[in-house]
C-alpha atoms as a PDB file:
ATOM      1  CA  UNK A   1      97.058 -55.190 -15.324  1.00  0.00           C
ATOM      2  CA  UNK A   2     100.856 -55.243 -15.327  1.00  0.00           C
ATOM      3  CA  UNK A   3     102.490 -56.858 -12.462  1.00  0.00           C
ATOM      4  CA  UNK A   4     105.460 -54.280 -10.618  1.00  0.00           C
ATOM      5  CA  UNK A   5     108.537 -55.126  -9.037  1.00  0.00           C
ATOM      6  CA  UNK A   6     109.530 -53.631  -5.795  1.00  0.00           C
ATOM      7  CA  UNK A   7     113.014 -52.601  -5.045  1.00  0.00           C
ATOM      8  CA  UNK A   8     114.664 -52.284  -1.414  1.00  0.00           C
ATOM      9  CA  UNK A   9     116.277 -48.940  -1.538  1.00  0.00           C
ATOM     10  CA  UNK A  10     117.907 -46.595   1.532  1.00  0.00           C
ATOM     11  CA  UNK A  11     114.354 -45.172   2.645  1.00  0.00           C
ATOM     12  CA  UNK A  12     112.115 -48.352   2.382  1.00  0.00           C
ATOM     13  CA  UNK A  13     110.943 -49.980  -0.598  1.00  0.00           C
ATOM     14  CA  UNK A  14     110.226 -48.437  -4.071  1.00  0.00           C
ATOM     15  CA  UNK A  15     107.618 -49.838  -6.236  1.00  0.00           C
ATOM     16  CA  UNK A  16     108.425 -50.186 -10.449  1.00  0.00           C
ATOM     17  CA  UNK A  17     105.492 -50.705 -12.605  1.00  0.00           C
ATOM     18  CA  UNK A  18     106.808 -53.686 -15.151  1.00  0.00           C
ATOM     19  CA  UNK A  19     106.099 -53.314 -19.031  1.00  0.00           C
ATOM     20  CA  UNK A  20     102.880 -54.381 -19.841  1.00  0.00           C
ATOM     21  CA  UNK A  21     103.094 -57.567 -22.815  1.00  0.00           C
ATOM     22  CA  UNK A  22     101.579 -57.101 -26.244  1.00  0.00           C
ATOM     23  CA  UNK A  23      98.557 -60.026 -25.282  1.00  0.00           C
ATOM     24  CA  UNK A  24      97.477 -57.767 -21.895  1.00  0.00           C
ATOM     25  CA  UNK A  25      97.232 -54.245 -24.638  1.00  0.00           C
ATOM     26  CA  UNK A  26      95.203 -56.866 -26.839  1.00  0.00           C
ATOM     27  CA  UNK A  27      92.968 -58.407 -24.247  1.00  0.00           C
ATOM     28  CA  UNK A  28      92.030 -55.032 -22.602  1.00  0.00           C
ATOM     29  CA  UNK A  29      90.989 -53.647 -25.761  1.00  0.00           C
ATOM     30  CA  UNK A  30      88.681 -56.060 -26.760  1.00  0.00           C
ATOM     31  CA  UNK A  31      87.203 -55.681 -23.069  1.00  0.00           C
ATOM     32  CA  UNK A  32      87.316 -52.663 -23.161  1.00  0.00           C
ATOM     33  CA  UNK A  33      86.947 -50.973 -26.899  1.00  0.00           C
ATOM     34  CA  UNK A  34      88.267 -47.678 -27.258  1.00  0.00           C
ATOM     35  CA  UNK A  35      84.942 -45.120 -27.555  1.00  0.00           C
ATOM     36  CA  UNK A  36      86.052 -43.606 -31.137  1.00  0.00           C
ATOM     37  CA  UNK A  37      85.492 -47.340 -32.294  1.00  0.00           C
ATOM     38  CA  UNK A  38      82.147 -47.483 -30.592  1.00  0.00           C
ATOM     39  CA  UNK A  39      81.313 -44.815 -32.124  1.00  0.00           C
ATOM     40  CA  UNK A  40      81.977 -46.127 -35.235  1.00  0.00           C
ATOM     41  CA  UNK A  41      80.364 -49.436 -34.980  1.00  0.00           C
ATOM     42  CA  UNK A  42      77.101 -47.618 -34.237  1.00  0.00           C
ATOM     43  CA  UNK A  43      77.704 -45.019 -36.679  1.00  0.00           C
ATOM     44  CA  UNK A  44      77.744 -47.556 -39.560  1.00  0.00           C
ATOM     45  CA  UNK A  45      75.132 -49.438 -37.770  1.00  0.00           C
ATOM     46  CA  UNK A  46      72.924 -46.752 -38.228  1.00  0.00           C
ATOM     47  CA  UNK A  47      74.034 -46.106 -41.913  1.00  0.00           C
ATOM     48  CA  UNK A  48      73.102 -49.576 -42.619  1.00  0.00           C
ATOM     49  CA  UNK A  49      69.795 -49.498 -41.144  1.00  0.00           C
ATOM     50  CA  UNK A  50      68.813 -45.931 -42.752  1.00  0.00           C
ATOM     51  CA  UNK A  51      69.976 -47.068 -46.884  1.00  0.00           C
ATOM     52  CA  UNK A  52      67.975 -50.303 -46.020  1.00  0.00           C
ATOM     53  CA  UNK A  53      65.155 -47.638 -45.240  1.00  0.00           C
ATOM     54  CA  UNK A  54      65.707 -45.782 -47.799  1.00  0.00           C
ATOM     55  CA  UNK A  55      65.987 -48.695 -50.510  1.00  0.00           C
ATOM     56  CA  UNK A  56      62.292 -49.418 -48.935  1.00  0.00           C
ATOM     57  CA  UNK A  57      60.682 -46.439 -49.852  1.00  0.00           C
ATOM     58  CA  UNK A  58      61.829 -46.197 -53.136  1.00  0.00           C
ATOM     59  CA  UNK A  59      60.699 -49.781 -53.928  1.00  0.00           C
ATOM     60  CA  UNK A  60      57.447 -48.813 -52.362  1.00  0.00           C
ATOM     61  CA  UNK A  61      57.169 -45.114 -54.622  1.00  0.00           C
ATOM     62  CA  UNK A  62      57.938 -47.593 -57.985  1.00  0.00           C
ATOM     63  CA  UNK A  63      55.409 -49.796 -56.778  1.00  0.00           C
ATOM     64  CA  UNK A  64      52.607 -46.859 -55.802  1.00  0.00           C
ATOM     65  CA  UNK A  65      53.856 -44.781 -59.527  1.00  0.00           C
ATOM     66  CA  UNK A  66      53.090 -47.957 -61.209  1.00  0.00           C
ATOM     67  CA  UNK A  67      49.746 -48.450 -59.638  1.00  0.00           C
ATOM     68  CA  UNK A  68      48.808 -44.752 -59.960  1.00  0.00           C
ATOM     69  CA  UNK A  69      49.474 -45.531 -63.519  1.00  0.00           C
ATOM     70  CA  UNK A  70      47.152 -48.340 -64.194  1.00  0.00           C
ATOM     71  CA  UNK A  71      44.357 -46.494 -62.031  1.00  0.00           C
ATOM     72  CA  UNK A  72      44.579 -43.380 -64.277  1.00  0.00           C
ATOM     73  CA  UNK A  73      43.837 -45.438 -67.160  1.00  0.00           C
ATOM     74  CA  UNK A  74      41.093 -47.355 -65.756  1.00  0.00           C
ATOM     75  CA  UNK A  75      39.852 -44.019 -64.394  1.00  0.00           C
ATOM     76  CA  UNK A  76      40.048 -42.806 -68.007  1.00  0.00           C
ATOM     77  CA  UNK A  77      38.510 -45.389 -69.571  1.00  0.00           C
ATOM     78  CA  UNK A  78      35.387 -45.701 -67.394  1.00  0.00           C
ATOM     79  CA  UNK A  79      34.806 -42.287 -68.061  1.00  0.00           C
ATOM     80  CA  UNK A  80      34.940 -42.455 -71.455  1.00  0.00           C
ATOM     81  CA  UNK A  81      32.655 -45.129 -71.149  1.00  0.00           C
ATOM     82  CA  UNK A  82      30.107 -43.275 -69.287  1.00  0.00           C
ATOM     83  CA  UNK A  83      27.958 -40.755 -70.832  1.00  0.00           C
ATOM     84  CA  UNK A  84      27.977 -38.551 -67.602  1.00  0.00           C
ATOM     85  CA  UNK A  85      31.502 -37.395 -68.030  1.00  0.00           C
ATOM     86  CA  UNK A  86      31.136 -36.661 -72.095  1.00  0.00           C
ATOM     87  CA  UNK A  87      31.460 -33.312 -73.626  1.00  0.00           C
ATOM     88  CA  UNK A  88      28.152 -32.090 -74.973  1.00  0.00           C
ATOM     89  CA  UNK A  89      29.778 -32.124 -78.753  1.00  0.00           C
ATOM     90  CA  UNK A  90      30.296 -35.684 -77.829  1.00  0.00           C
ATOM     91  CA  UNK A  91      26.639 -36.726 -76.997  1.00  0.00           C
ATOM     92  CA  UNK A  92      24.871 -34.994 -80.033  1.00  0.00           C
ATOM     93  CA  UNK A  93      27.267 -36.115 -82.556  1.00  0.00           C
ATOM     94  CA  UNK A  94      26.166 -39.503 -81.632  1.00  0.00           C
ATOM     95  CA  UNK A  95      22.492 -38.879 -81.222  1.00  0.00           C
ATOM     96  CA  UNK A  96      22.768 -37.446 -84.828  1.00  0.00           C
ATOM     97  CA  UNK A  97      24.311 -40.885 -85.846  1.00  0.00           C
ATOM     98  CA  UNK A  98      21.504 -42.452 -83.994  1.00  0.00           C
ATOM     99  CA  UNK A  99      18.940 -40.544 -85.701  1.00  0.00           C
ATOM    100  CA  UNK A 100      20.642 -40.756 -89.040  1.00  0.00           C
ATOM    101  CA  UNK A 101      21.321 -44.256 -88.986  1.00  0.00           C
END
């Protein structure tokens, strides 16, 4: 990345690495990301998708509460309705109405 200046000594040439400018350091870490910020990006990728899971669900338990709910009371209601599911105090009290009427 940096360039390097060579320098004619006594015993041949030595080679100096030059300082490396601020826009090379920039442009090599957006190339090249450093791995804790990877890490990060994907960790808070993943914490993103799992509360958007969660936030699901629990609009999907309201939703099946509330419909347990109304399908209790309809349950309820049929059954009072129906003679099947009465208690026997139930049905003679109203055959005595019946036959008292």
């Amino acid at each position: 990345m940096g360039e390097e200046f060579q320098l004619k000594v006594r015993d041949g040439v030595k080679t100096i690495p030059l300082p490396v400018s601020q826009m090379e350091v920039r442009s090599s870490r957006i190339m090249h990301p450093s791995p804790r910020s990877l890490l990060s990006k994907t960790m808070s990728a993943h914490m993103d998708d799992l509360t958007a899971r969660v936030d699901a669900v629990k609009e999907d338990n309201l939703e099946l509460k509330s419909e347990t709910r109304v399908l209790g009371q309809y349950k309820e209601n049929l059954m009072s309705a129906s003679s099947v599911f009465q208690t026997a105090d139930t049905k003679s009290k109203k055959k005595k109405k019946k036959v008292g009427d």
